[in-house]
Protein backbone atom coordinates (compact mmCIF):
# COMPACT_ATOMS: atom_id res chain seq x y z
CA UNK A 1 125.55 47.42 57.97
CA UNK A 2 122.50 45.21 57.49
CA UNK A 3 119.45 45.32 59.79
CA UNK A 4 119.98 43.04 62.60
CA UNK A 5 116.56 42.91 63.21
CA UNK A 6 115.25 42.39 59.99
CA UNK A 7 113.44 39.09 59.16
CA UNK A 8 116.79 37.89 57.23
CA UNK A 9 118.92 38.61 60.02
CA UNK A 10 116.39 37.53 62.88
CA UNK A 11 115.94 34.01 60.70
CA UNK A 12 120.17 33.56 60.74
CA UNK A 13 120.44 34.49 64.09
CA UNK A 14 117.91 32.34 65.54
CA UNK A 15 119.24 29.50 63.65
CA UNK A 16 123.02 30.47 65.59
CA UNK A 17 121.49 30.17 69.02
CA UNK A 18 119.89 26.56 67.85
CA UNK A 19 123.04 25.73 66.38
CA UNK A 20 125.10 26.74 69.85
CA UNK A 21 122.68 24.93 71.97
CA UNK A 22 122.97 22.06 70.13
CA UNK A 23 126.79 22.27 69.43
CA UNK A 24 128.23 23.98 72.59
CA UNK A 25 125.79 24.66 75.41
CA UNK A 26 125.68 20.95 76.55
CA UNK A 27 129.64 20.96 77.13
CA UNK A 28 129.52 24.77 78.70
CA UNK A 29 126.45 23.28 81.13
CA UNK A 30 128.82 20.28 82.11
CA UNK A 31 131.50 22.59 82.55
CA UNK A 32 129.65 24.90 84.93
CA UNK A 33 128.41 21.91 86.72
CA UNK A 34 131.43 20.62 87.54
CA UNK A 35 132.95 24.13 89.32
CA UNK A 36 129.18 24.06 90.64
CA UNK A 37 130.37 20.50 92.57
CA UNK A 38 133.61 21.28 93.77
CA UNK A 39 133.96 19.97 97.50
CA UNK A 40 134.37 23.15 99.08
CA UNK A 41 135.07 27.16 97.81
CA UNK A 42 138.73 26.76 98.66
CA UNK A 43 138.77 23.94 95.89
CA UNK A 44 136.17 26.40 93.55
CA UNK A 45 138.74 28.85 93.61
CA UNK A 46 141.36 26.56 92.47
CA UNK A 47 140.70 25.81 90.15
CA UNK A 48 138.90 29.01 89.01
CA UNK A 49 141.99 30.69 89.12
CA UNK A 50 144.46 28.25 87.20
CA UNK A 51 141.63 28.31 84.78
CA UNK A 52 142.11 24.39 84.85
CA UNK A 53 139.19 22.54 83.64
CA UNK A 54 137.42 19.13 84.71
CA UNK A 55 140.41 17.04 82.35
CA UNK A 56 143.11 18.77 84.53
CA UNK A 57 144.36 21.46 81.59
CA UNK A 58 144.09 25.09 81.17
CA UNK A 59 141.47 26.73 79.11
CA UNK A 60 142.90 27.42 75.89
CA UNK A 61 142.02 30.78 75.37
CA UNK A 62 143.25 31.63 78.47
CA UNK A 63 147.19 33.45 77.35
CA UNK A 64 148.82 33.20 80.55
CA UNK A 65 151.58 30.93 82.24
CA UNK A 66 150.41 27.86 84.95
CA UNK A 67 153.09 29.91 87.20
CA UNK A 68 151.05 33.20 86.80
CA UNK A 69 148.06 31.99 87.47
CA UNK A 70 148.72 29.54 90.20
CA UNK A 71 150.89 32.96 91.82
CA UNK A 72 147.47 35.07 91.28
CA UNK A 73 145.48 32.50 92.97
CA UNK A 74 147.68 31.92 95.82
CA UNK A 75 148.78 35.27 96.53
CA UNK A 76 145.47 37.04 96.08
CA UNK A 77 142.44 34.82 95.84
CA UNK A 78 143.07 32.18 98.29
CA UNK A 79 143.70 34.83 100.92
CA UNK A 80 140.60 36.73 100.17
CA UNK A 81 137.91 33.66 99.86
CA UNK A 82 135.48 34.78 102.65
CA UNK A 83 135.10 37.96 100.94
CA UNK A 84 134.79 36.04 97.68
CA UNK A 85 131.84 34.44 99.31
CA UNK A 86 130.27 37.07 100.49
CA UNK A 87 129.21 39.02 97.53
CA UNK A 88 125.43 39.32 97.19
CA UNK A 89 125.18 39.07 93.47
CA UNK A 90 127.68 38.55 90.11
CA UNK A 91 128.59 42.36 89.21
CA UNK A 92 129.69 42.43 93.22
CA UNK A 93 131.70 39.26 92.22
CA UNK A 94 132.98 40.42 89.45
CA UNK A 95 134.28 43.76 90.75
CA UNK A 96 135.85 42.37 93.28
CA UNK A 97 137.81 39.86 91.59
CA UNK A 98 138.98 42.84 89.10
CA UNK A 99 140.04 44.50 92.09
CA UNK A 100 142.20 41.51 93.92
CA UNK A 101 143.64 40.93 90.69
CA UNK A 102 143.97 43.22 87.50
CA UNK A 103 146.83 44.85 89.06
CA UNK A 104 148.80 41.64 88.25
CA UNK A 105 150.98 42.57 84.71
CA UNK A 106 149.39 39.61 82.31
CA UNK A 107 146.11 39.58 83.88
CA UNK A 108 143.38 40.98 81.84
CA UNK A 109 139.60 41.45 81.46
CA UNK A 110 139.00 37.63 80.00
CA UNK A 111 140.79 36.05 83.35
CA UNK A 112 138.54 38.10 85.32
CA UNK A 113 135.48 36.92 83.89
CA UNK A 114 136.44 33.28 83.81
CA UNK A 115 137.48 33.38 87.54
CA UNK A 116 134.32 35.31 88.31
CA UNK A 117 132.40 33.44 86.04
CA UNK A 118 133.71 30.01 87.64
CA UNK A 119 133.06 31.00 91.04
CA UNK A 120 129.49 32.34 90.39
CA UNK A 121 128.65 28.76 89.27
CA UNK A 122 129.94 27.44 92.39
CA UNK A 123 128.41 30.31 94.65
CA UNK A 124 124.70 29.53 92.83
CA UNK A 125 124.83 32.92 90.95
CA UNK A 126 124.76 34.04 87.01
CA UNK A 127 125.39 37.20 85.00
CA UNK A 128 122.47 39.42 84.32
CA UNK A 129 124.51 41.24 81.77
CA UNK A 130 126.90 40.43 79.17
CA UNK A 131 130.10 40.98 80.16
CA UNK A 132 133.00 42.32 77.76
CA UNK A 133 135.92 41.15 77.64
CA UNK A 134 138.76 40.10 74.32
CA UNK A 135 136.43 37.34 73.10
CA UNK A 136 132.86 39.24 73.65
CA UNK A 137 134.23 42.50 72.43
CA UNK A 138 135.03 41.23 68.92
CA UNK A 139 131.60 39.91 68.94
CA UNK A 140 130.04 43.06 69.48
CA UNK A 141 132.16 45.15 67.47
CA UNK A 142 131.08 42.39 64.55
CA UNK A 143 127.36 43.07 65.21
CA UNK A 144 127.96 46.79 64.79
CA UNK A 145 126.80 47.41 68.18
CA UNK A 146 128.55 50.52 69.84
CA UNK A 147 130.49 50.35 72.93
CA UNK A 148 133.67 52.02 74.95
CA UNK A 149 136.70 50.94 76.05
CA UNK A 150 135.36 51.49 79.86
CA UNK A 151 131.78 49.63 79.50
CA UNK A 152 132.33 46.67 81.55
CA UNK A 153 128.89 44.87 80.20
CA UNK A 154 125.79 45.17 77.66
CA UNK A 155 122.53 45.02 78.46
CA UNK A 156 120.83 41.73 76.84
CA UNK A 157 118.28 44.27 75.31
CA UNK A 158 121.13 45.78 73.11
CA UNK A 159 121.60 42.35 71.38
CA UNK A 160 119.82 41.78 68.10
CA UNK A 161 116.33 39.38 68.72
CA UNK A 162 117.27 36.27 67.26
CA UNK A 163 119.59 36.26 70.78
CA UNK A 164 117.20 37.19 72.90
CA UNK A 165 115.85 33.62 73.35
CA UNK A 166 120.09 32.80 75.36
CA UNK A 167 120.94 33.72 78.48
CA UNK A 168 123.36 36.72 78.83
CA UNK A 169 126.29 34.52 79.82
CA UNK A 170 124.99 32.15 76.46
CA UNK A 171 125.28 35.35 74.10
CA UNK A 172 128.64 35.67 75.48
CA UNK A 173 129.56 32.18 74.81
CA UNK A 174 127.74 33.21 71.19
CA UNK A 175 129.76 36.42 70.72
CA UNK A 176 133.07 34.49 71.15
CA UNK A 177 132.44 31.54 69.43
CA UNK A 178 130.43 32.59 66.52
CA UNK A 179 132.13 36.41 66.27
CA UNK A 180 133.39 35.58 62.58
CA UNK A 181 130.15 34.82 61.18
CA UNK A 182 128.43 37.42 63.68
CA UNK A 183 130.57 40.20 60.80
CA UNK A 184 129.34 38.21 57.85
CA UNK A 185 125.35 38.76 59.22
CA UNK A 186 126.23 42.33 59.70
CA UNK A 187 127.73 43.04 56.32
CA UNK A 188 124.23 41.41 54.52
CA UNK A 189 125.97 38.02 53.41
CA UNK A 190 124.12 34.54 53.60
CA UNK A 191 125.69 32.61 56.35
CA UNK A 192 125.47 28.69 57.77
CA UNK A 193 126.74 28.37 61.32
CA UNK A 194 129.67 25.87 60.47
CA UNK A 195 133.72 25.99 60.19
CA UNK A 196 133.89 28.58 63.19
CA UNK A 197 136.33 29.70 65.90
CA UNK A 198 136.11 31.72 69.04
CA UNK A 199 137.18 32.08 72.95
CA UNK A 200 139.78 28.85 72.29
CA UNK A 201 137.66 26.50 70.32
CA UNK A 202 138.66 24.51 67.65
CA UNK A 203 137.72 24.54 64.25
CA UNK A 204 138.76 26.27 60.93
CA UNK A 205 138.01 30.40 60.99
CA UNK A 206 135.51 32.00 58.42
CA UNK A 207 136.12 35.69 56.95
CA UNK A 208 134.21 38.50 57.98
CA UNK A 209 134.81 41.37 55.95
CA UNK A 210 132.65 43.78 53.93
């Protein structure tokens, strides 16, 4: 594995977060603006919990069924939005939407952190970890960077210093989207940011072996 923090590595990495803010942070700002502006938290959790997006159609890298999340949301959400509301900070948030719902067969960590996620936009909150889940897990497994099976989040510290300049819910849009190239940094090779997929985006995947 190559040094992460060397000047190589910082150099590459910097030029990722440039390339996602240019790229993808302006669409992931309008997206968290728009769950920020529902009408009211009964609306916020909506649509947080079909995963349905501002054009009406469900996140793509979300796996599940309309029916099983409109069931999740209606049966165990809905019912539970004052509570929703009242949590002082994200990991409360967070925990408690794992709780109402990861009992549900087909429901997993990524669902959990979208719905949280979603709902901490609308409640005024953000993540002051980053949170694992399918998408952020490859990431950090590309990077080299240890972690269990029950570690529900990463301290922004443990991510290498060209990342440092994102926010911890940007490095987990990073991790996702950029998880392919993320491997090719890690194994030593020379890298541009381009022709990448992650977390449901489009675009033609890169190898990332060694």
């Amino acid at each position: 594995m190559a040094d992460l923090n060397s000047a190589r590595a910082r150099e590459t990495l910097t030029r990722i977060a440039k390339d996602y803010r240019r790229r993808w942070l302006p669409s992931e700002e309008d997206e968290r603006a728009w769950y920020r502006n529902q009408p009211s938290l009964e609306h916020a959790i909506r649509y947080s919990g079909r995963c349905e997006n501002a054009f009406g159609t469900q996140e793509s890298h979300q796996r599940g069924t309309k029916s099983l999340y409109a069931k999740v949301t209606d049966a165990y959400l809905q019912p539970n939005k004052e509570a929703l509301a009242e949590q002082e900070g994200f990991d409360d948030l967070i925990t408690l939407v794992d709780r109402l719902v990861r009992h549900v067969p087909g429901i997993g960590e990524m669902y959990v952190y979208d719905v949280a996620d979603h709902l901490a936009a609308y409640l005024g909150m953000s993540p002051a970890f980053v949170y694992l889940h399918r998408g952020t897990r490859d990431g950090t497994k590309a990077l080299g960077i240890q972690c269990s099976p029950s570690d529900r989040y990463l301290p922004k510290r443990a991510f290498p210093q060209g990342l440092q300049s994102l926010e911890p819910w940007q490095i987990e849009d990073v991790l996702c989207i950029y998880k392919d190239i993320l491997g090719r940094i890690a194994c030593g090779q020379a890298v541009t940011p381009v022709n990448i997929q992650g977390c449901g985006r489009r675009g033609r995947k890169t190898a990332s072996a060694c």
